[in-house]
N, C-alpha and C. Protein backbone atom coordinates (compact mmCIF):
# COMPACT_ATOMS: atom_id res chain seq x y z
N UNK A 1 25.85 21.20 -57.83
CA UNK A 1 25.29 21.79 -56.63
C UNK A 1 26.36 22.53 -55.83
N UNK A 2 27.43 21.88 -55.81
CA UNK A 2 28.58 22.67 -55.03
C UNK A 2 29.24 23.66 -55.70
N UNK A 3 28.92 24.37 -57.04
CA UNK A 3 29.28 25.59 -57.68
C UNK A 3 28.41 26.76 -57.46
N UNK A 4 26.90 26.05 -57.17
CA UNK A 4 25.94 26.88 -56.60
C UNK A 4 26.08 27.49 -55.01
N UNK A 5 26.98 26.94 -54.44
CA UNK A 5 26.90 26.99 -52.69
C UNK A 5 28.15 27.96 -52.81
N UNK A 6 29.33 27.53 -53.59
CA UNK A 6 30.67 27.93 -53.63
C UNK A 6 30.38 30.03 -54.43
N UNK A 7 30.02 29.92 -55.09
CA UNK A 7 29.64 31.35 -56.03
C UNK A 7 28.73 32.02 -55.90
N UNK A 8 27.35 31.46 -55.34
CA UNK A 8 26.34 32.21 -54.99
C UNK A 8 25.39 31.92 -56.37
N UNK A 9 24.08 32.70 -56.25
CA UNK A 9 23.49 32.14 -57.42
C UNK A 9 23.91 32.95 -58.87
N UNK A 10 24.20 33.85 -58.90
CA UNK A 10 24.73 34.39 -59.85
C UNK A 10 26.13 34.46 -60.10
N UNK A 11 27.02 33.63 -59.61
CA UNK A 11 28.61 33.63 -59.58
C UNK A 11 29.10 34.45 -59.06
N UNK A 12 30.27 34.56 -59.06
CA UNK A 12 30.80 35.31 -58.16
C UNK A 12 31.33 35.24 -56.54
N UNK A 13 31.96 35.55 -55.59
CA UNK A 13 32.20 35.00 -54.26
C UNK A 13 31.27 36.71 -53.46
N UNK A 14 30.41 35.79 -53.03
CA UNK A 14 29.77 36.31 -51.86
C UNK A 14 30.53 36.46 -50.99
N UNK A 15 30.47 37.81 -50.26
CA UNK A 15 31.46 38.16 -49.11
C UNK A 15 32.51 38.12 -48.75
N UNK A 16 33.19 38.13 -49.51
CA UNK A 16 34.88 38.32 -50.09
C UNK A 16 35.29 39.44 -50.79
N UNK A 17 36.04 40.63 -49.75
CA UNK A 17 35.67 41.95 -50.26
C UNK A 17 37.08 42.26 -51.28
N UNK A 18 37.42 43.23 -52.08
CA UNK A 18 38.14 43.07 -53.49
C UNK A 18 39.35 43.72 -52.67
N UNK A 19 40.36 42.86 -53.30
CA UNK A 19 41.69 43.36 -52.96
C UNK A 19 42.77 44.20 -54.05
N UNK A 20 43.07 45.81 -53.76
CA UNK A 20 43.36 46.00 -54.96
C UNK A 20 44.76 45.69 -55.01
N UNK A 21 44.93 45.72 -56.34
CA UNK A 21 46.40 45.24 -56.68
C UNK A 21 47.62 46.16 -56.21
N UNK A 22 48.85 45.47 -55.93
CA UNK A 22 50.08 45.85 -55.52
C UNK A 22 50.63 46.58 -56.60
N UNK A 23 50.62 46.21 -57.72
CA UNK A 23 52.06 46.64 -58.62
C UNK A 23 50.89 47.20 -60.10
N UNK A 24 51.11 48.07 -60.81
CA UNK A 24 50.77 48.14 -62.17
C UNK A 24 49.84 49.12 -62.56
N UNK A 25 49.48 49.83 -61.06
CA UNK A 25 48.58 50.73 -61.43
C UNK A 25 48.35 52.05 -60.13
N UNK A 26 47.99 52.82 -61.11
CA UNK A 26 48.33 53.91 -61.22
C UNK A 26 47.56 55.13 -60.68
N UNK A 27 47.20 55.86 -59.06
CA UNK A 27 46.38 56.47 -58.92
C UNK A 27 45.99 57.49 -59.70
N UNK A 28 44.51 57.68 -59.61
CA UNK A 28 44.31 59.14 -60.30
C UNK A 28 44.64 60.48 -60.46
N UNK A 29 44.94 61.19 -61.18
CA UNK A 29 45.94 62.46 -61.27
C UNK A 29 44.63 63.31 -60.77
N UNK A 30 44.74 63.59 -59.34
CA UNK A 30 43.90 64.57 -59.09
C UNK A 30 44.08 66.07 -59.21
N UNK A 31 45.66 65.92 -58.71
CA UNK A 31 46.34 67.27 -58.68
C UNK A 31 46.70 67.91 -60.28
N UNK A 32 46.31 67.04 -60.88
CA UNK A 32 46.29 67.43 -63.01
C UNK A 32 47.99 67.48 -62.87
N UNK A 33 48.73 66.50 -62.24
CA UNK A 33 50.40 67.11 -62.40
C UNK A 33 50.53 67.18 -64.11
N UNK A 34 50.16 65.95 -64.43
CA UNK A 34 50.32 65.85 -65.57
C UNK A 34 49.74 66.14 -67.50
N UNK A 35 48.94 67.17 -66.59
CA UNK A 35 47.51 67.24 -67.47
C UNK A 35 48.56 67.75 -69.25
N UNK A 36 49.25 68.53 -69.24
CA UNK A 36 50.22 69.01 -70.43
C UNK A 36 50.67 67.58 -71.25
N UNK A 37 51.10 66.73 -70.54
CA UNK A 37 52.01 65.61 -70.81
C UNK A 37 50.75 64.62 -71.75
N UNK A 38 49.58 64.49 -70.74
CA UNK A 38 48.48 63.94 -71.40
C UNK A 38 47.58 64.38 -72.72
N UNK A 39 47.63 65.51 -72.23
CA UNK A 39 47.08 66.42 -73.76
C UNK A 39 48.17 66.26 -74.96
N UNK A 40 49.54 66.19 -74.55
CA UNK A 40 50.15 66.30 -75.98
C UNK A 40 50.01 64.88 -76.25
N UNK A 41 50.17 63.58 -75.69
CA UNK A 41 49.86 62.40 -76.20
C UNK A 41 48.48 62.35 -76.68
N UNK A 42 47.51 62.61 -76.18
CA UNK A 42 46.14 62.61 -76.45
C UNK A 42 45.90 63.34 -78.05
N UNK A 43 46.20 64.57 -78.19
CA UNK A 43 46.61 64.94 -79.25
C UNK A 43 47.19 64.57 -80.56
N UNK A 44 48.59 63.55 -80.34
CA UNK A 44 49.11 63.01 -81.21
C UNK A 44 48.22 61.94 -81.62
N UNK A 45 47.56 61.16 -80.76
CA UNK A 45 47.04 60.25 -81.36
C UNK A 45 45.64 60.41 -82.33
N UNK A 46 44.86 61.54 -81.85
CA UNK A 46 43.95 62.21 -82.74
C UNK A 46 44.56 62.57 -84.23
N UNK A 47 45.84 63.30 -84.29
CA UNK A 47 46.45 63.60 -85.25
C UNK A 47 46.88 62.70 -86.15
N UNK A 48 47.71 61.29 -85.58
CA UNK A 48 47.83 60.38 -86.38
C UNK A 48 46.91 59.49 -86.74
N UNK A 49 45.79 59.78 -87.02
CA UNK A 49 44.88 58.65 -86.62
C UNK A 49 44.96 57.62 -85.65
N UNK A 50 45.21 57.53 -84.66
CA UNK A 50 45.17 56.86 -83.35
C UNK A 50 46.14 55.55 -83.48
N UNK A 51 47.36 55.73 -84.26
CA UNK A 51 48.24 55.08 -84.25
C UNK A 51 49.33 55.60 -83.56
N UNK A 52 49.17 54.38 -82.45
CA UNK A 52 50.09 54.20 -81.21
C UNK A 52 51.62 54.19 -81.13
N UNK A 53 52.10 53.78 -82.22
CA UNK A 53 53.48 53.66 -82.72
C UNK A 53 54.10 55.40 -82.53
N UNK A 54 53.27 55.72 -83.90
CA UNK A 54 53.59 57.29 -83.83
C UNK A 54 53.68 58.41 -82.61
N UNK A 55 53.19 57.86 -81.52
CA UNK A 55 52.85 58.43 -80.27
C UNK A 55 53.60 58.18 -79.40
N UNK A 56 54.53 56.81 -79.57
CA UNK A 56 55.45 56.52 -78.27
C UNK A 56 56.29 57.62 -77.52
N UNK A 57 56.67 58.51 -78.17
CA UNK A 57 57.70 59.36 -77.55
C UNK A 57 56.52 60.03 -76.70
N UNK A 58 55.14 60.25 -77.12
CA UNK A 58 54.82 61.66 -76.39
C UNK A 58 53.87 60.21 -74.79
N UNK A 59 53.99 59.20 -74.85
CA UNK A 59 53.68 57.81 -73.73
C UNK A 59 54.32 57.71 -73.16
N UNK A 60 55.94 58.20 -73.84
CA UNK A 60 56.99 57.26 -72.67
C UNK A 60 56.46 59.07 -71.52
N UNK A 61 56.65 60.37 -72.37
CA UNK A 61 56.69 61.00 -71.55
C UNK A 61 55.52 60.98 -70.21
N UNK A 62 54.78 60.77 -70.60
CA UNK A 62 53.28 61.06 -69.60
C UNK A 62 53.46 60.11 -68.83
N UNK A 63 53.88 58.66 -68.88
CA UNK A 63 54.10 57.51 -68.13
C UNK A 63 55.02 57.80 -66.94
N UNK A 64 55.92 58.91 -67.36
CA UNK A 64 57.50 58.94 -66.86
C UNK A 64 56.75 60.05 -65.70
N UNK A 65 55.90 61.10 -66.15
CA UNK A 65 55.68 62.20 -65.47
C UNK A 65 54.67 61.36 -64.19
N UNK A 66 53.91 60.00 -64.30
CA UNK A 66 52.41 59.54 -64.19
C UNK A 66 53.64 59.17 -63.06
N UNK A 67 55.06 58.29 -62.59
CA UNK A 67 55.69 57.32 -62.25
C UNK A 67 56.25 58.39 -61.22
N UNK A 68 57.08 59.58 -61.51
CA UNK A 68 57.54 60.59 -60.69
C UNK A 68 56.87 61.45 -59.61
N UNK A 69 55.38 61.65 -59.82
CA UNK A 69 54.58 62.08 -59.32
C UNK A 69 53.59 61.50 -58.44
């Protein structure tokens, strides 16, 4: 009974509004700074068959451009 009072009837916390996180993420590129950086990773991974390994160099870049901007 007290999981029902505590969560609401469908779980969850009623009226406890969402706090977003401090560290790890990353607003949306509205201004496209990076749109080049993303296309060539996006690209590679189409090309290699979507193996991630093969792609690191063109991740670290877009990450680096995503972090500066």
């Amino acid at each position: 009974m007290l999981l029902f009072l505590v969560g609401g009837a469908f779980g969850g916390n009623r009226g406890v509004s969402p706090v977003p996180s401090e560290k790890g993420v990353f607003p949306l590129d509205h201004m496209h700074l990076c749109d080049q950086a993303e296309r060539e990773y996006l690209n590679c991974l189409k090309t290699s068959g979507h193996q991630s390994k093969k792609c690191r160099h063109f991740s670290k870049l877009y990450l680096k451009c995503r972090m500066e901007k």
